[in-house]
N, C-alpha and C. Protein backbone atom coordinates (compact mmCIF):
# COMPACT_ATOMS: atom_id res chain seq x y z
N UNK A 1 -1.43 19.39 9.49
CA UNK A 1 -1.91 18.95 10.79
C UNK A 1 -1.87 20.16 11.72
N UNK A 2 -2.92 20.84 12.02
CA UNK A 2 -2.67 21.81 13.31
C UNK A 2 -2.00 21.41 14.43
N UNK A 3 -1.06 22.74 14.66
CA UNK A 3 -0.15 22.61 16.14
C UNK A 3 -1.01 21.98 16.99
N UNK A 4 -1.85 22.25 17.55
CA UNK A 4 -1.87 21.60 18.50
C UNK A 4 -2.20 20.35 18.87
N UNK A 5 -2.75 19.67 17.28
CA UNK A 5 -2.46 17.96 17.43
C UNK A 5 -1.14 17.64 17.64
N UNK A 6 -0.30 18.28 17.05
CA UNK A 6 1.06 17.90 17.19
C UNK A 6 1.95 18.32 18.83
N UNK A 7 1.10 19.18 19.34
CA UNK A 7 1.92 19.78 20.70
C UNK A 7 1.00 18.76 21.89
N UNK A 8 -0.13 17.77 21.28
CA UNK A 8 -1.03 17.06 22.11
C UNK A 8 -0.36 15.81 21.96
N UNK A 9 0.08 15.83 21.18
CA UNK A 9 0.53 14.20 20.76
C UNK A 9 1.93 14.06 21.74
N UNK A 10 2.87 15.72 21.33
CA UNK A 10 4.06 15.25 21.88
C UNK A 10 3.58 15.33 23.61
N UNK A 11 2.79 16.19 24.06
CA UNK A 11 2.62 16.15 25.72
C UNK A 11 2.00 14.43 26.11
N UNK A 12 1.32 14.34 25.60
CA UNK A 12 0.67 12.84 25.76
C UNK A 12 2.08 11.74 26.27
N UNK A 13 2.89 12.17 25.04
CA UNK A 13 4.26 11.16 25.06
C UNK A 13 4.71 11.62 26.30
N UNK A 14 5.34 13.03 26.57
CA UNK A 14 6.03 13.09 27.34
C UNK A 14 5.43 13.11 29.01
N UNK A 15 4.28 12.28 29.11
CA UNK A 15 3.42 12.61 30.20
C UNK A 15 3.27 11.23 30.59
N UNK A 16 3.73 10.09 29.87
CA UNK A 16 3.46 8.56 29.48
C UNK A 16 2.04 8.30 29.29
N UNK A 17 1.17 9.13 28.67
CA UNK A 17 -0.28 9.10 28.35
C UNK A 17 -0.42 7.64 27.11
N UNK A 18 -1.21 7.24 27.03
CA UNK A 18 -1.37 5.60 26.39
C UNK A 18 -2.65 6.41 24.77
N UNK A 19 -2.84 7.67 24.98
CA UNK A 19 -3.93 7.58 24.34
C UNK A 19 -4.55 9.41 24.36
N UNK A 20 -4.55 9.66 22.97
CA UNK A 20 -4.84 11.14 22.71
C UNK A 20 -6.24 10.81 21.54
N UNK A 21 -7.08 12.01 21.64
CA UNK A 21 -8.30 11.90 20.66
C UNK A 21 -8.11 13.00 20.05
N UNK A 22 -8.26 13.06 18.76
CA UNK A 22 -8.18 14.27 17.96
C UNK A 22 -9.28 13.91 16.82
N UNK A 23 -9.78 15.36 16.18
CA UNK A 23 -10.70 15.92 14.85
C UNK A 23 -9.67 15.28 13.60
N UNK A 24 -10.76 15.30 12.75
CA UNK A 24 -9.75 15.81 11.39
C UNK A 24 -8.60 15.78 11.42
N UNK A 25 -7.61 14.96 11.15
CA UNK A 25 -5.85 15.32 11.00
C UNK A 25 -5.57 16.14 9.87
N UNK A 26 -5.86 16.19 8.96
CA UNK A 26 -6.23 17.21 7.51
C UNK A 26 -6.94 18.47 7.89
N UNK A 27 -7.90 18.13 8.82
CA UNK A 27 -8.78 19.41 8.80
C UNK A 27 -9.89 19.40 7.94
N UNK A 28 -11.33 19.49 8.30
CA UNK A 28 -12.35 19.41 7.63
C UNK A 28 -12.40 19.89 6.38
N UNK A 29 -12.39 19.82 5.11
CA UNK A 29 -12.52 20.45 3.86
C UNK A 29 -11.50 20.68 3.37
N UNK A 30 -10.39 20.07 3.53
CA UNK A 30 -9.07 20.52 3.22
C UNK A 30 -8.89 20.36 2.08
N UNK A 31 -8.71 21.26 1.20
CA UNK A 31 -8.42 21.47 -0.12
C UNK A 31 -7.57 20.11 -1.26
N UNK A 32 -6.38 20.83 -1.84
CA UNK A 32 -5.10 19.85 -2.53
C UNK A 32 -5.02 19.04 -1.66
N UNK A 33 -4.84 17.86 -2.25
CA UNK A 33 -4.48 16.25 -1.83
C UNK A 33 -3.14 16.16 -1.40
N UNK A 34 -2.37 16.87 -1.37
CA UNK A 34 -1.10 17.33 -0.88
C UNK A 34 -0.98 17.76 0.64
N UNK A 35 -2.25 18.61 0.55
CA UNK A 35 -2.87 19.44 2.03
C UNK A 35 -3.20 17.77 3.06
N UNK A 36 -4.12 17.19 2.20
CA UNK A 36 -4.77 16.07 3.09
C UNK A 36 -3.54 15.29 3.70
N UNK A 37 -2.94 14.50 2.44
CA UNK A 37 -2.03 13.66 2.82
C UNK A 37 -0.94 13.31 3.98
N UNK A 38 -0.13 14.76 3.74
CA UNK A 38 1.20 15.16 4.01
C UNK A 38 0.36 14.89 5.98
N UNK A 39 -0.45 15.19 6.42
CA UNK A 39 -1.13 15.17 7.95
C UNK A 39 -1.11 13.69 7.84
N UNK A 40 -1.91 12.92 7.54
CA UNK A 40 -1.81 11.62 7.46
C UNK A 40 -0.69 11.04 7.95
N UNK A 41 0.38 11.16 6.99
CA UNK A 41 1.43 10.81 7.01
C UNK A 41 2.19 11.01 7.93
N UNK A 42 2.50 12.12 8.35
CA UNK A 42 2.55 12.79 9.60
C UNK A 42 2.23 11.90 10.78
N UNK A 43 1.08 11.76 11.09
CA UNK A 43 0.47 11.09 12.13
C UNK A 43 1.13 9.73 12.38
N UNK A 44 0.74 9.22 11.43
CA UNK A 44 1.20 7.74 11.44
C UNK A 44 2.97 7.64 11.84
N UNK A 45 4.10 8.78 10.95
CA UNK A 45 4.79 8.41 11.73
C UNK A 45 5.18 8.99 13.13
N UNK A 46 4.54 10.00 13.68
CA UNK A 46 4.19 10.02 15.05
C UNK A 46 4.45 8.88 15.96
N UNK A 47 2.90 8.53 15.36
CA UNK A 47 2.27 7.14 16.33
C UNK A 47 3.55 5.83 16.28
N UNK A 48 4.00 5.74 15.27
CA UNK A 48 5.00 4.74 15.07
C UNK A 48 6.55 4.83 16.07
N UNK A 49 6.78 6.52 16.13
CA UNK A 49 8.09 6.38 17.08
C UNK A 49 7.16 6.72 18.27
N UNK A 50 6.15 7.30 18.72
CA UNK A 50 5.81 7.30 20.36
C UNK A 50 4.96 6.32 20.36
N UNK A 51 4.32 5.50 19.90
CA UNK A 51 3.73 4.48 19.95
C UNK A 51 2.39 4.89 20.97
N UNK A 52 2.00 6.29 21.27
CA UNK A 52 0.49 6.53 21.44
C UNK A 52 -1.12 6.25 20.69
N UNK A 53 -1.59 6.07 20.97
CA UNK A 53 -2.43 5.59 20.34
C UNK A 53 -3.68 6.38 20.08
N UNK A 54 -3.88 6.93 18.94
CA UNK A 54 -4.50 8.33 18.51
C UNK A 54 -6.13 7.94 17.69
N UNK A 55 -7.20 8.28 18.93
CA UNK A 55 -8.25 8.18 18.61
C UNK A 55 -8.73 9.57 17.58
N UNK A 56 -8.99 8.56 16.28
CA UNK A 56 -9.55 10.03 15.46
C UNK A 56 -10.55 9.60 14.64
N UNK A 57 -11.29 11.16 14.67
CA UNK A 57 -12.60 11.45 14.63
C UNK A 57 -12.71 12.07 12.83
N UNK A 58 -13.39 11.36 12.25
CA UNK A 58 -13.28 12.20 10.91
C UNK A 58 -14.32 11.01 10.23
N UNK A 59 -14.96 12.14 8.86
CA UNK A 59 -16.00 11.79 8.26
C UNK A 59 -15.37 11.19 7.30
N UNK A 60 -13.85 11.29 6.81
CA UNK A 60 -13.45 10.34 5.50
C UNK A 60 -13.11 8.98 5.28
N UNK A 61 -13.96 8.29 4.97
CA UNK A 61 -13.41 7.01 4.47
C UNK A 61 -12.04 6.73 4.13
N UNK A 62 -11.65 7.06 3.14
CA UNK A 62 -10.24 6.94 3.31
C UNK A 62 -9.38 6.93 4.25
N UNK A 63 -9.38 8.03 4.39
CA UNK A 63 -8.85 8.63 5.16
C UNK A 63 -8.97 7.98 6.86
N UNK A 64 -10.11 7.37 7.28
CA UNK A 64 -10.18 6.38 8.55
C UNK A 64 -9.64 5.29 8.31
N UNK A 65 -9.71 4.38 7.33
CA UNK A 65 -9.19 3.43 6.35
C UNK A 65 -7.45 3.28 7.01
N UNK A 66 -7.21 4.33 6.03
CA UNK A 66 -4.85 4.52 6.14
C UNK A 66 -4.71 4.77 7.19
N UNK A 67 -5.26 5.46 8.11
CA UNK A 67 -4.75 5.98 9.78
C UNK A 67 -5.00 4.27 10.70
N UNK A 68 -5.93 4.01 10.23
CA UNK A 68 -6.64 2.86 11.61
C UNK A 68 -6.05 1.52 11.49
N UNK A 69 -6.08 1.20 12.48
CA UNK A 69 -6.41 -0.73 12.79
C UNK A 69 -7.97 -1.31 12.99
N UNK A 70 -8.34 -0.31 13.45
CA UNK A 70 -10.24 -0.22 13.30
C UNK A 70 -10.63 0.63 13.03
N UNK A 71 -11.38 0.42 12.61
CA UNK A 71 -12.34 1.74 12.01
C UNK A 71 -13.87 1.42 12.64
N UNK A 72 -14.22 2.29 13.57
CA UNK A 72 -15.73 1.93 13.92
C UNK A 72 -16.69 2.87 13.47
N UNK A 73 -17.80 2.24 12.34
CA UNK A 73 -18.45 2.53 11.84
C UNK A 73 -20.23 3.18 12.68
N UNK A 74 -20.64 4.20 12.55
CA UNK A 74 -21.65 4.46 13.17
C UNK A 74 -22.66 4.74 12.52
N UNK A 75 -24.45 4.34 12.83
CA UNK A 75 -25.10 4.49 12.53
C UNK A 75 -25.64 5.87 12.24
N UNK A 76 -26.87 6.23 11.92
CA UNK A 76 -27.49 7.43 11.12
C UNK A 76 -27.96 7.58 13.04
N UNK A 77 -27.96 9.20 13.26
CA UNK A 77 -28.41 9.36 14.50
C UNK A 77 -29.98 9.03 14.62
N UNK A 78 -30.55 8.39 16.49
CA UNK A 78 -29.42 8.61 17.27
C UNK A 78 -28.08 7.38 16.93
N UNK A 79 -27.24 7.71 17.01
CA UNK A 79 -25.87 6.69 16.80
C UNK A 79 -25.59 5.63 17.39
N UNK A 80 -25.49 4.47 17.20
CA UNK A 80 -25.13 3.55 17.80
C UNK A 80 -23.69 3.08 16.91
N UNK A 81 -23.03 2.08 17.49
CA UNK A 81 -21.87 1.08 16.34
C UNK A 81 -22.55 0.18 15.57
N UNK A 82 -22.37 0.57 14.48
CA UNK A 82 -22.79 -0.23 13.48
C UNK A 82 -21.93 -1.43 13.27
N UNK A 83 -20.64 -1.44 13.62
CA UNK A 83 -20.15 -2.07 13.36
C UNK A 83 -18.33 -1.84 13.37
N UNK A 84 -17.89 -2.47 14.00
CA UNK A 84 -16.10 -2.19 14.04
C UNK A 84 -15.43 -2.99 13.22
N UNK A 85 -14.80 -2.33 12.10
CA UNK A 85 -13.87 -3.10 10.84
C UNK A 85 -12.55 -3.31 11.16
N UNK A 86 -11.91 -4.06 11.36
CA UNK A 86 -10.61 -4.74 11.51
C UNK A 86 -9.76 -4.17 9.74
N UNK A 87 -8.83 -3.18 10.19
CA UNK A 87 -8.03 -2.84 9.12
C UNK A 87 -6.70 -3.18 9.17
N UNK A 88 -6.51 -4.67 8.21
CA UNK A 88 -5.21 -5.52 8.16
C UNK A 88 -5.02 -5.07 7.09
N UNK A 89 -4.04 -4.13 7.09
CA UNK A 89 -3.41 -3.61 5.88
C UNK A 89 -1.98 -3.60 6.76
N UNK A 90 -1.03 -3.56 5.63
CA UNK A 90 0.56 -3.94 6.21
C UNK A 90 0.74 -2.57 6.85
N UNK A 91 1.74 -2.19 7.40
CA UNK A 91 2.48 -1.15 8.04
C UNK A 91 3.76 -1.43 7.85
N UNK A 92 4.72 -0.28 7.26
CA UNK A 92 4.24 1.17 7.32
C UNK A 92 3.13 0.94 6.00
N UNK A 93 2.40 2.21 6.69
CA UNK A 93 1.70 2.73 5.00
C UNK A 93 2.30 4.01 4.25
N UNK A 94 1.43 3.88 3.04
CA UNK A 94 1.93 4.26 1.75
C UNK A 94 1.11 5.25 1.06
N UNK A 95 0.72 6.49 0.92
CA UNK A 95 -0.33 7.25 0.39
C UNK A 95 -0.73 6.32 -0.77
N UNK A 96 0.12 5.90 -1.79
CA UNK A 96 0.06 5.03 -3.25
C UNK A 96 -0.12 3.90 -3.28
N UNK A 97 0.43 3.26 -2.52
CA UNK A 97 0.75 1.64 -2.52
C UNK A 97 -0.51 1.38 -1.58
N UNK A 98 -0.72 1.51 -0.65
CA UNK A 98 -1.83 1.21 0.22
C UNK A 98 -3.34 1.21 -0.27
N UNK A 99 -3.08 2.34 -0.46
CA UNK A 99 -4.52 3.23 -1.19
C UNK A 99 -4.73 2.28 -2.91
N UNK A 100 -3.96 1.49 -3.12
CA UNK A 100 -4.33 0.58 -4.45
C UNK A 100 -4.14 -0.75 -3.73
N UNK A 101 -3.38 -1.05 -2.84
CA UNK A 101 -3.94 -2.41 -2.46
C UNK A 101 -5.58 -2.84 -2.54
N UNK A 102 -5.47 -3.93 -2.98
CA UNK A 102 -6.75 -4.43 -3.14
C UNK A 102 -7.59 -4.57 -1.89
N UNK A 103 -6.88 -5.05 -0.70
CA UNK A 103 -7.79 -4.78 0.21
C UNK A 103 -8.12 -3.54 1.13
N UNK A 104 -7.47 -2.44 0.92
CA UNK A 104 -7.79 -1.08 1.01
C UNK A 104 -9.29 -0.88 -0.05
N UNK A 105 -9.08 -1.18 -0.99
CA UNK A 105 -10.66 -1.19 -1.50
C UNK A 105 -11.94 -1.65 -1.16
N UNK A 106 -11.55 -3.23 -0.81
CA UNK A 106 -12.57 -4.16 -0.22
C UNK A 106 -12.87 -3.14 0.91
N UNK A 107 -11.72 -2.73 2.30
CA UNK A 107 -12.03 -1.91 3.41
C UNK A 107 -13.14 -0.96 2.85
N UNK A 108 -12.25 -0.19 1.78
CA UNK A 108 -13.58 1.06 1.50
C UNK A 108 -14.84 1.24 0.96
N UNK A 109 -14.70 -0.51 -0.17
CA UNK A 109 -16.62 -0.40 -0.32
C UNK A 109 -17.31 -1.21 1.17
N UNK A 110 -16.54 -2.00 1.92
CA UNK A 110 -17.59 -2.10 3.07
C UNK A 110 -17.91 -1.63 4.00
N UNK A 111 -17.26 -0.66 4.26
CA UNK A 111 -17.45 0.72 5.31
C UNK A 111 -18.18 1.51 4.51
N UNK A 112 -18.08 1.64 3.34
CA UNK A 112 -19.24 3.14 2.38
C UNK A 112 -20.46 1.94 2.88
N UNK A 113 -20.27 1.06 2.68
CA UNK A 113 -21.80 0.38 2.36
C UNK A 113 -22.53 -0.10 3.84
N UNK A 114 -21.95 0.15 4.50
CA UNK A 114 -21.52 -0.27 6.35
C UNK A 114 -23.08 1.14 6.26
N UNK A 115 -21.97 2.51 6.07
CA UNK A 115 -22.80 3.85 6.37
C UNK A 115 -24.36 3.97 5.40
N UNK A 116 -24.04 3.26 4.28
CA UNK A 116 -25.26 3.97 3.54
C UNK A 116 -26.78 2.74 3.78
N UNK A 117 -26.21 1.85 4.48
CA UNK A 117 -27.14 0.74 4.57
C UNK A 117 -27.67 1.51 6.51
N UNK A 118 -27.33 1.82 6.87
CA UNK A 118 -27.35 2.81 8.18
C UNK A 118 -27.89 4.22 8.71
């Protein structure tokens, strides 16, 4: 996770800010699945002890999927919402356990199919 998501997140907290937007938590193209994850993970437990609420911006399915409670899906430009997915998956999450829940799947073929029908 680059510093300065992490030095945005903690000022946000210590500022009583309700709400930070960030890129990529991984970082665009990020290599080993180790690289991706370990940010993820990160984040979430962030968000869990400051309880900010972290708008993020990223092209991965998955990866929008494990971070969110919604995931809003956008059309082929110009962009509109295609559609906002309600992600009831338990908390905490789990790189393993989550990511094979069955409805982590359902989430991810109807958001792939959300974008490619779009």
């Amino acid at each position: 996770m680059p510093k300065t998501l992490l030095a945005s997140l903690a000022l946000a907290s210590a500022m009583g800010l309700t709400l930070v937007a960030c890129g990529q938590p991984a970082g665009p193209g990020s290599g080993a699945a180790q690289t991706r994850t370990d940010p993820e993970d990160l984040l979430l437990d962030i968000h869990a002890k400051l309880g900010v609420t972290v708008l993020v911006v990223t092209h991965d399915i998955d990866e929008s999927i494990y971070l969110a409670d919604h995931v809003i899906a956008l059309s082929a430009p110009p962009s509109t919402v295609a559609e906002t997915v309600e992600v009831d998956l338990p908390r905490p999450r789990d790189q393993i356990t989550t990511k094979q829940d069955p409805r982590f799947v359902e989430l991810r073929a109807h958001v792939t199919s959300l974008l490619r029908s779009h």
